[in-house]
PDB file of N, CA and C in Angstrom:
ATOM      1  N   UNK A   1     246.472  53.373 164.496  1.00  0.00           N
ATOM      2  CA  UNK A   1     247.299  53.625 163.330  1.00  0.00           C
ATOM      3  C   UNK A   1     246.789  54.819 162.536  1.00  0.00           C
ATOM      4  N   UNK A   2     245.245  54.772 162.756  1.00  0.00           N
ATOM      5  CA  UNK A   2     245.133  56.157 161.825  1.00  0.00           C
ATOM      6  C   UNK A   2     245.274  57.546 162.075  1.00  0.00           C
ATOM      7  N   UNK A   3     245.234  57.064 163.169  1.00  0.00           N
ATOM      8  CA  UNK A   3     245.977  58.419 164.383  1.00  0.00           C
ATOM      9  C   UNK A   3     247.246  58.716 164.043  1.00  0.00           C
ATOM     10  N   UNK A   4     248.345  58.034 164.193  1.00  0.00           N
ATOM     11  CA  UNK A   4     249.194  58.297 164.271  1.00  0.00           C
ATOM     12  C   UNK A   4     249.837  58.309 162.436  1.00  0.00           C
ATOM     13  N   UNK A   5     249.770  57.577 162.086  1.00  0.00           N
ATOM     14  CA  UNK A   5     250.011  57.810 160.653  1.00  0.00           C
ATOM     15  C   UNK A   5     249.294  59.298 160.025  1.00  0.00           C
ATOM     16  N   UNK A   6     247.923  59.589 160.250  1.00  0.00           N
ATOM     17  CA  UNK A   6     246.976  60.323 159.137  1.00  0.00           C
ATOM     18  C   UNK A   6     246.574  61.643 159.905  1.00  0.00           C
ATOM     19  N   UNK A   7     247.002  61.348 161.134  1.00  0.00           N
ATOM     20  CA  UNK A   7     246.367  62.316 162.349  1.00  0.00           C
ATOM     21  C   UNK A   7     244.566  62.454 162.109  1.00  0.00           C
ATOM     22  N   UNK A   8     244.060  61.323 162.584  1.00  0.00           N
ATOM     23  CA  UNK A   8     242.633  61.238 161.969  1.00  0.00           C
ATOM     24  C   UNK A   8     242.249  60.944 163.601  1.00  0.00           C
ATOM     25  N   UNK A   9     241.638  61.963 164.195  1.00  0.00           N
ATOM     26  CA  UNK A   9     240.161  61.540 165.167  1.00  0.00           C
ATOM     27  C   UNK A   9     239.604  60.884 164.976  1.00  0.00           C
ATOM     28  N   UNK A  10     239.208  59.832 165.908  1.00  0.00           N
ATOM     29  CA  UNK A  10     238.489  58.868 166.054  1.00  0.00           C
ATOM     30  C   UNK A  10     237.417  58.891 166.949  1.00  0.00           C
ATOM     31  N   UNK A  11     235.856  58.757 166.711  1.00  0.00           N
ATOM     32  CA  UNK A  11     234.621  58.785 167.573  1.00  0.00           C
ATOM     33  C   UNK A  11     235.080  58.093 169.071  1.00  0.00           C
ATOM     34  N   UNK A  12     234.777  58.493 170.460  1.00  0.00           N
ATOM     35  CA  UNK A  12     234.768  58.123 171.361  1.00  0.00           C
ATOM     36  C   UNK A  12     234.136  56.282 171.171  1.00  0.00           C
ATOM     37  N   UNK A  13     232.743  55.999 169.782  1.00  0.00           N
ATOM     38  CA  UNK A  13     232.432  54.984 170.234  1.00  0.00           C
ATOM     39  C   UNK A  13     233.013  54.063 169.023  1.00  0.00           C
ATOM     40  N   UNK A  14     234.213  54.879 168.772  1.00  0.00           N
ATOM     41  CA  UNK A  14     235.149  53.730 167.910  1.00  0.00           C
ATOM     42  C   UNK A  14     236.423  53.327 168.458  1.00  0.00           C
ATOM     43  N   UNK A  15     236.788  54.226 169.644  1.00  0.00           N
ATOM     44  CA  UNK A  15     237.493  53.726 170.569  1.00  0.00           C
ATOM     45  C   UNK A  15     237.313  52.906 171.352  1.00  0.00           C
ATOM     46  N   UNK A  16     235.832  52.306 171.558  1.00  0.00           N
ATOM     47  CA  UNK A  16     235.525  51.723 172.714  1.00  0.00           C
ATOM     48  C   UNK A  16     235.098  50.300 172.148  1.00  0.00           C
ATOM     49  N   UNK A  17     234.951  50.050 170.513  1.00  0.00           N
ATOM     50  CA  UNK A  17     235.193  49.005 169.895  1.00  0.00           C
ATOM     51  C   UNK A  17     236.669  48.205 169.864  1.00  0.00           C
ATOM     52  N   UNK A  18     237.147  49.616 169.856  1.00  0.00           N
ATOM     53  CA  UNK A  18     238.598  49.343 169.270  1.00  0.00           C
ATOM     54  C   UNK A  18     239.233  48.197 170.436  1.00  0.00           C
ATOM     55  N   UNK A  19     239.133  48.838 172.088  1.00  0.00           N
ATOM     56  CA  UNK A  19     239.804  48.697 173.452  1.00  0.00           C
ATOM     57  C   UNK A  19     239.218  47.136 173.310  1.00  0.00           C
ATOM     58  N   UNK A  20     237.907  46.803 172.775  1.00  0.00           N
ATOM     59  CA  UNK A  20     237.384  45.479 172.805  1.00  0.00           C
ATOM     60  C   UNK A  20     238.508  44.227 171.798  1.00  0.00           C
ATOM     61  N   UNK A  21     239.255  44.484 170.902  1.00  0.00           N
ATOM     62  CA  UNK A  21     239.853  43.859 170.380  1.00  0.00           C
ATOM     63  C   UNK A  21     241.614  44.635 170.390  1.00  0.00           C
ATOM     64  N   UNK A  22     241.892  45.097 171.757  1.00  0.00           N
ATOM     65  CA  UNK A  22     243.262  45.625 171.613  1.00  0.00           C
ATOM     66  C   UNK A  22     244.268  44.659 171.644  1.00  0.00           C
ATOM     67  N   UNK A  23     243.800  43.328 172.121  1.00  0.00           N
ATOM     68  CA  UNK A  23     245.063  42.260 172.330  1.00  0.00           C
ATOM     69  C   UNK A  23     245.387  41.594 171.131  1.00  0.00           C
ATOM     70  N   UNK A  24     244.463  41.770 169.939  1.00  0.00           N
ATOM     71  CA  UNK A  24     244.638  41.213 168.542  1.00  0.00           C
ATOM     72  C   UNK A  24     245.637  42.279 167.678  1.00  0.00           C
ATOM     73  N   UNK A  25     244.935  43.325 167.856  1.00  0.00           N
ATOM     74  CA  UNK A  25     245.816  44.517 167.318  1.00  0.00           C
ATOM     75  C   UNK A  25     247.087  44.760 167.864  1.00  0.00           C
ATOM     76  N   UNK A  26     247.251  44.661 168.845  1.00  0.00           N
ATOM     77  CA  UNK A  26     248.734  44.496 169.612  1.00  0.00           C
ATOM     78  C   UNK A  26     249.324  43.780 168.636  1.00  0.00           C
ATOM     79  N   UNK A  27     249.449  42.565 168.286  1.00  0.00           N
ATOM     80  CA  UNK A  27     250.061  41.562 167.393  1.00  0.00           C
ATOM     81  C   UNK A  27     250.225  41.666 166.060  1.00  0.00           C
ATOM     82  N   UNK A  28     248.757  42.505 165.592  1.00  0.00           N
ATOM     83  CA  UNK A  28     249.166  42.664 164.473  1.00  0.00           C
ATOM     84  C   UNK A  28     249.267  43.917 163.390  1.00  0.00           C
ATOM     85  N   UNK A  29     248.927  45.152 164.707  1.00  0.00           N
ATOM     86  CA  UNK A  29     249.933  46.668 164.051  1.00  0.00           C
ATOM     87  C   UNK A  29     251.208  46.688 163.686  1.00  0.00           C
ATOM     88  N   UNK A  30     252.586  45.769 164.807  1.00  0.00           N
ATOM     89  CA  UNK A  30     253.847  45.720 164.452  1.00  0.00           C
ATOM     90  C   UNK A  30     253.894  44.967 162.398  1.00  0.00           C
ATOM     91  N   UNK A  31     253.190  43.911 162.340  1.00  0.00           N
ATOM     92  CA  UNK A  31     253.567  43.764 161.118  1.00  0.00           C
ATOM     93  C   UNK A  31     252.856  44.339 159.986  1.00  0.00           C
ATOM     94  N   UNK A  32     251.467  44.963 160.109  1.00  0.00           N
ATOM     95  CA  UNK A  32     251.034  46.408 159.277  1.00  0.00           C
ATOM     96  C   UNK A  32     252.108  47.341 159.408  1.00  0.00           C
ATOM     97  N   UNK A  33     253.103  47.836 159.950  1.00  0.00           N
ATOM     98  CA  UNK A  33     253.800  48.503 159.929  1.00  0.00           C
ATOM     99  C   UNK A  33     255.070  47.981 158.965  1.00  0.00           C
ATOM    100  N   UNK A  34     255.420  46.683 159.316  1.00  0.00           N
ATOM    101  CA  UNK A  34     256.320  46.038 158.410  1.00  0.00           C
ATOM    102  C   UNK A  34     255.879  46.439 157.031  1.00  0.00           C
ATOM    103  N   UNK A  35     254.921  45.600 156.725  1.00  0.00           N
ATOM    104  CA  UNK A  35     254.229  45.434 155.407  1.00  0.00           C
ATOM    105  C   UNK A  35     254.589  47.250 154.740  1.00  0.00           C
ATOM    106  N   UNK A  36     254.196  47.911 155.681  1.00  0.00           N
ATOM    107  CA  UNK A  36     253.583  49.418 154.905  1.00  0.00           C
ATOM    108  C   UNK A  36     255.440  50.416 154.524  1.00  0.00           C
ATOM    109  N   UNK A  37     256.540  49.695 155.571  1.00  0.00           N
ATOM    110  CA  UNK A  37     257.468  50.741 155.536  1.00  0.00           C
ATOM    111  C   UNK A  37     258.810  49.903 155.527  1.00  0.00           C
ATOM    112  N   UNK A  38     258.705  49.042 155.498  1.00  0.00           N
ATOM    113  CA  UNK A  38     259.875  48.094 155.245  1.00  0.00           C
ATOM    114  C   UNK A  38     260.604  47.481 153.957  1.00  0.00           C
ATOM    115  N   UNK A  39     261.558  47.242 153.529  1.00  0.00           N
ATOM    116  CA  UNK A  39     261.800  47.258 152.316  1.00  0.00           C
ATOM    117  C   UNK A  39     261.992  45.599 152.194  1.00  0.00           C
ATOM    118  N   UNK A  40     261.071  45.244 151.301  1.00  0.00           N
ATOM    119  CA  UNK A  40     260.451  43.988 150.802  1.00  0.00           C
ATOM    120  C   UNK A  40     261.238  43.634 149.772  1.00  0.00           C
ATOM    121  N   UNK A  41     261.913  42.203 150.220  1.00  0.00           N
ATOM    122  CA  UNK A  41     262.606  41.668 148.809  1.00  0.00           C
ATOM    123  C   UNK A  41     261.476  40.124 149.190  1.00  0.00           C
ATOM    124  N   UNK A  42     261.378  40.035 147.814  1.00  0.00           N
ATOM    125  CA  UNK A  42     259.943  38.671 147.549  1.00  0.00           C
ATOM    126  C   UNK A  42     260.683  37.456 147.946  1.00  0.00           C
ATOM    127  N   UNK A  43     261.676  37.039 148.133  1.00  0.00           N
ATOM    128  CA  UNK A  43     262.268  35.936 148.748  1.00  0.00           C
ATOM    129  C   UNK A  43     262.264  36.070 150.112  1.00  0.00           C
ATOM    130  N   UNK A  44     262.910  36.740 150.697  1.00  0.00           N
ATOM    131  CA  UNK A  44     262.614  36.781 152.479  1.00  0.00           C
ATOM    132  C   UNK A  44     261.083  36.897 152.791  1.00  0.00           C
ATOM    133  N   UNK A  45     259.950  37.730 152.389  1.00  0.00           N
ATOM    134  CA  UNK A  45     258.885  37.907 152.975  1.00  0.00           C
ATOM    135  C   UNK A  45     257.986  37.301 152.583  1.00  0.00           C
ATOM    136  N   UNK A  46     258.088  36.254 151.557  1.00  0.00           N
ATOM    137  CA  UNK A  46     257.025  35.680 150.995  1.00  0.00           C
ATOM    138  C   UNK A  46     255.901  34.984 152.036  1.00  0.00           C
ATOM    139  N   UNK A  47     256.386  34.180 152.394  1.00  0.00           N
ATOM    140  CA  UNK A  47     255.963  33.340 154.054  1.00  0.00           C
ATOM    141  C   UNK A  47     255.692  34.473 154.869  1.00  0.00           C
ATOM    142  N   UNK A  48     256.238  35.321 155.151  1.00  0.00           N
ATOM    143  CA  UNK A  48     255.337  36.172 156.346  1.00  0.00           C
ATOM    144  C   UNK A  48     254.181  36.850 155.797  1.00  0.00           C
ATOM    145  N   UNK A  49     254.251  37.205 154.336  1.00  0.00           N
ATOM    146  CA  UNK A  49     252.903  37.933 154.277  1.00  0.00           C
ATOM    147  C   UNK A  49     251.987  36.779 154.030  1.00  0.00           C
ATOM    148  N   UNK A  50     252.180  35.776 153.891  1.00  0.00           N
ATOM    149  CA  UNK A  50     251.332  34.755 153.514  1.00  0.00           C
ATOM    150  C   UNK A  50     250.760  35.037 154.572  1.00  0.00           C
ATOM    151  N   UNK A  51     251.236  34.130 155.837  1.00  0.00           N
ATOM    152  CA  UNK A  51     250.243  34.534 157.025  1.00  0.00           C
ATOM    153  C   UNK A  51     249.793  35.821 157.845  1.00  0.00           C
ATOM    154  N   UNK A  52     250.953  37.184 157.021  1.00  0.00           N
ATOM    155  CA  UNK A  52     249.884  37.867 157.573  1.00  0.00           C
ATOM    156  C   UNK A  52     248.602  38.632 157.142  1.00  0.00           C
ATOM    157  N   UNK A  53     248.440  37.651 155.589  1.00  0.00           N
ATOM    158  CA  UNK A  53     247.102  37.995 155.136  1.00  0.00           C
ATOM    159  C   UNK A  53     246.128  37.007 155.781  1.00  0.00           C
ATOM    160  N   UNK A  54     246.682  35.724 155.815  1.00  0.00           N
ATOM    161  CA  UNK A  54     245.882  34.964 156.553  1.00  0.00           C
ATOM    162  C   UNK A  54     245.533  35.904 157.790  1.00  0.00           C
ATOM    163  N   UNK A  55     246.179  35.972 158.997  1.00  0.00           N
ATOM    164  CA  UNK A  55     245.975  36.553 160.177  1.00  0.00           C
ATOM    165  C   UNK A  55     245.001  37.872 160.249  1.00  0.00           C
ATOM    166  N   UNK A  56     245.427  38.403 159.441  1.00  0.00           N
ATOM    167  CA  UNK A  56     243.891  39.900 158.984  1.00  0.00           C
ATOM    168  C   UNK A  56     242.752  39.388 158.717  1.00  0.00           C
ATOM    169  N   UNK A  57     242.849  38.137 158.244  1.00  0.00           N
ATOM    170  CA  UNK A  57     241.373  38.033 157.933  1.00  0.00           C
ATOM    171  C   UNK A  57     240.178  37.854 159.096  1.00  0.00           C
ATOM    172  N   UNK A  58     239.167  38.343 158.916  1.00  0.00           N
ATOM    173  CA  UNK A  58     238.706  38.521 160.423  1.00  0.00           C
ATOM    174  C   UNK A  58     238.009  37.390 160.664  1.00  0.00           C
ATOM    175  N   UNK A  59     237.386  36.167 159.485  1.00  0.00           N
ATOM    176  CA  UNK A  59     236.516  35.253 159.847  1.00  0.00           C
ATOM    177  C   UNK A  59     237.084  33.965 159.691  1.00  0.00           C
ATOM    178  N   UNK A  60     236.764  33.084 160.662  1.00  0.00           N
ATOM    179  CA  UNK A  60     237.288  31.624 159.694  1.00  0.00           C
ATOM    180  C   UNK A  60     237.231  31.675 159.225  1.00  0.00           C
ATOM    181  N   UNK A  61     236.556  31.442 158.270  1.00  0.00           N
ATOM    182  CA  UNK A  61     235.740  30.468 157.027  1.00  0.00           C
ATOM    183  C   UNK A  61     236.738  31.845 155.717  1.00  0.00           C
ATOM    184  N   UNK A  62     236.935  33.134 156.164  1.00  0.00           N
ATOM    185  CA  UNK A  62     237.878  33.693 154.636  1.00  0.00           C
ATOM    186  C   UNK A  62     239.276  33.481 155.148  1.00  0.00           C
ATOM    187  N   UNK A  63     239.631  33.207 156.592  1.00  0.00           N
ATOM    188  CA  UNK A  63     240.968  32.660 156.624  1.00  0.00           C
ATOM    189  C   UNK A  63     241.199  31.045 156.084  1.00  0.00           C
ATOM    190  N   UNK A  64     240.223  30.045 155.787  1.00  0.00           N
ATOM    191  CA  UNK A  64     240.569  29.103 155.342  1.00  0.00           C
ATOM    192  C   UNK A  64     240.148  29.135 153.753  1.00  0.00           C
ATOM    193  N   UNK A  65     239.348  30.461 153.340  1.00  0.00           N
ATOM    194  CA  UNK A  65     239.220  30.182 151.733  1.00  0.00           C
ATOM    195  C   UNK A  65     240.306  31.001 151.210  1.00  0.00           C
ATOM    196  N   UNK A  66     241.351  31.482 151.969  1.00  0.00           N
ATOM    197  CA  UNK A  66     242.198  32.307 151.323  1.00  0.00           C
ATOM    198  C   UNK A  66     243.732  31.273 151.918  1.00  0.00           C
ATOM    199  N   UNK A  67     243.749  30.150 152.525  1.00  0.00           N
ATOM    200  CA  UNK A  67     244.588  28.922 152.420  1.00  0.00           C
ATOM    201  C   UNK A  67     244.338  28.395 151.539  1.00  0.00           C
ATOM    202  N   UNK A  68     243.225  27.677 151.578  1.00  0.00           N
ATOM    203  CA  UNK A  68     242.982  26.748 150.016  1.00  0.00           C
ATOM    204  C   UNK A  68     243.293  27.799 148.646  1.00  0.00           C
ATOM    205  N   UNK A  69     242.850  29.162 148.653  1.00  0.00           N
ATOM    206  CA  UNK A  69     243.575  29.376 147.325  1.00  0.00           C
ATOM    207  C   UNK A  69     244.744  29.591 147.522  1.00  0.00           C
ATOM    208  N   UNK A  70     245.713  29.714 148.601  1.00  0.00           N
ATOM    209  CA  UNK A  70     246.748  29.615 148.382  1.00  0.00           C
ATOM    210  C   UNK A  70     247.421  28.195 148.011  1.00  0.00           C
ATOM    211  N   UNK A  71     247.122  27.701 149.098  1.00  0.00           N
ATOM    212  CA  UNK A  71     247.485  25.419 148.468  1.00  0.00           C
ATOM    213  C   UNK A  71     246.747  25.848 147.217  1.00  0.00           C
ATOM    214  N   UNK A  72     245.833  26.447 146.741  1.00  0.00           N
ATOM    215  CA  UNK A  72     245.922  25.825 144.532  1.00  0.00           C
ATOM    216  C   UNK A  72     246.731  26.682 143.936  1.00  0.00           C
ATOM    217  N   UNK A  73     246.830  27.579 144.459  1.00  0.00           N
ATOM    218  CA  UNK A  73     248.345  28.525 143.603  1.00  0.00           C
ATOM    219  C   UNK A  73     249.422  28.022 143.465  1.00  0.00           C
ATOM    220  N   UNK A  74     249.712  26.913 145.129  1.00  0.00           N
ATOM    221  CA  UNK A  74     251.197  26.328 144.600  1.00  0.00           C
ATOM    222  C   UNK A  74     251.078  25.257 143.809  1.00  0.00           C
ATOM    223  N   UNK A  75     250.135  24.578 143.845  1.00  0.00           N
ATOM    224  CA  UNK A  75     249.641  23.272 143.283  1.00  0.00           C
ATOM    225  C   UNK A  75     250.064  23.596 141.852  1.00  0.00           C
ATOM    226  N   UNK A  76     249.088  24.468 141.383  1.00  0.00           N
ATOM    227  CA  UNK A  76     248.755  24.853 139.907  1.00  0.00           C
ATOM    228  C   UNK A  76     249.999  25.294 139.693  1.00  0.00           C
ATOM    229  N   UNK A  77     250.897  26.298 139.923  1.00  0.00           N
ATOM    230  CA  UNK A  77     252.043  26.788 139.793  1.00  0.00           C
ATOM    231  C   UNK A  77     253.066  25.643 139.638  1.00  0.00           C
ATOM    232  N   UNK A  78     253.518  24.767 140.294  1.00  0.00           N
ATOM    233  CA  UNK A  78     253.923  23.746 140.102  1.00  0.00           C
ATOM    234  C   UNK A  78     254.070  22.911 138.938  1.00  0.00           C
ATOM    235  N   UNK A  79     252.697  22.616 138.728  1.00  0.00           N
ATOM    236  CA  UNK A  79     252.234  22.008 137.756  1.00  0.00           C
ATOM    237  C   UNK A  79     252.620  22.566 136.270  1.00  0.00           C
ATOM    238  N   UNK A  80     252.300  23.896 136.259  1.00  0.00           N
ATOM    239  CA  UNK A  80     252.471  24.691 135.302  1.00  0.00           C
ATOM    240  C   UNK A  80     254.183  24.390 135.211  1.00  0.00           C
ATOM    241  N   UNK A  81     254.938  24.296 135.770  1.00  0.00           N
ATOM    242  CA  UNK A  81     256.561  24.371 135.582  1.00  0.00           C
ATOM    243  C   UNK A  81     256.772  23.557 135.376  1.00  0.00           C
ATOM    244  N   UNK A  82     256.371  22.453 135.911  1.00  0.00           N
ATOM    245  CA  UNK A  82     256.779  20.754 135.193  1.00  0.00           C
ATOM    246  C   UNK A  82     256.046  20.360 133.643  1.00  0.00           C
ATOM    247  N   UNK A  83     255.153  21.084 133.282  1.00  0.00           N
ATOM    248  CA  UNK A  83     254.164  20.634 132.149  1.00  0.00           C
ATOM    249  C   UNK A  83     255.437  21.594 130.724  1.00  0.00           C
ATOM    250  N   UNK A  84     256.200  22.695 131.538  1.00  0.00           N
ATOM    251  CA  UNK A  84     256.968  23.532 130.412  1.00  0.00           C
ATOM    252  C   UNK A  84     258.472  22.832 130.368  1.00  0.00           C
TER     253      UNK A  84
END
């Protein structure tokens, strides 16, 4: 992507990281591309960017601390609308 977006060279031994995780990136350049050039109304995409922040995240453990703050956002949010 940074190639082709920025026209940015990339080190031979960042290509050879890269080729190590190309089947992840396959999956998830098409929706970096969404995200970056697509025209976003907050009702249709809400749910997809949800998971595709989940899905970027590179470790368990911040893909499940960035679920749980999402389950307390709706929680709390919720809450907050019934308490008004």
């Amino acid at each position: 992507m940074s190639h082709e977006l920025f026209g940015v060279e990339l080190p031979p031994t960042i290509w050879q990281q890269i080729k190590k995780v190309e089947p992840i990136l396959k999956s998830i350049v098409p929706q970096v591309y969404q995200q970056l050039f697509a025209t976003v109304r907050t009702s249709d995409k809400f749910m997809g960017r949800t998971f595709y922040h989940i899905q970027v995240r590179e470790r368990l453990n911040h893909k499940i601390l960035y679920i749980q703050s999402f389950i307390y956002w709706l929680v709390k949010g919720k809450k907050e609308l019934v308490g008004k």
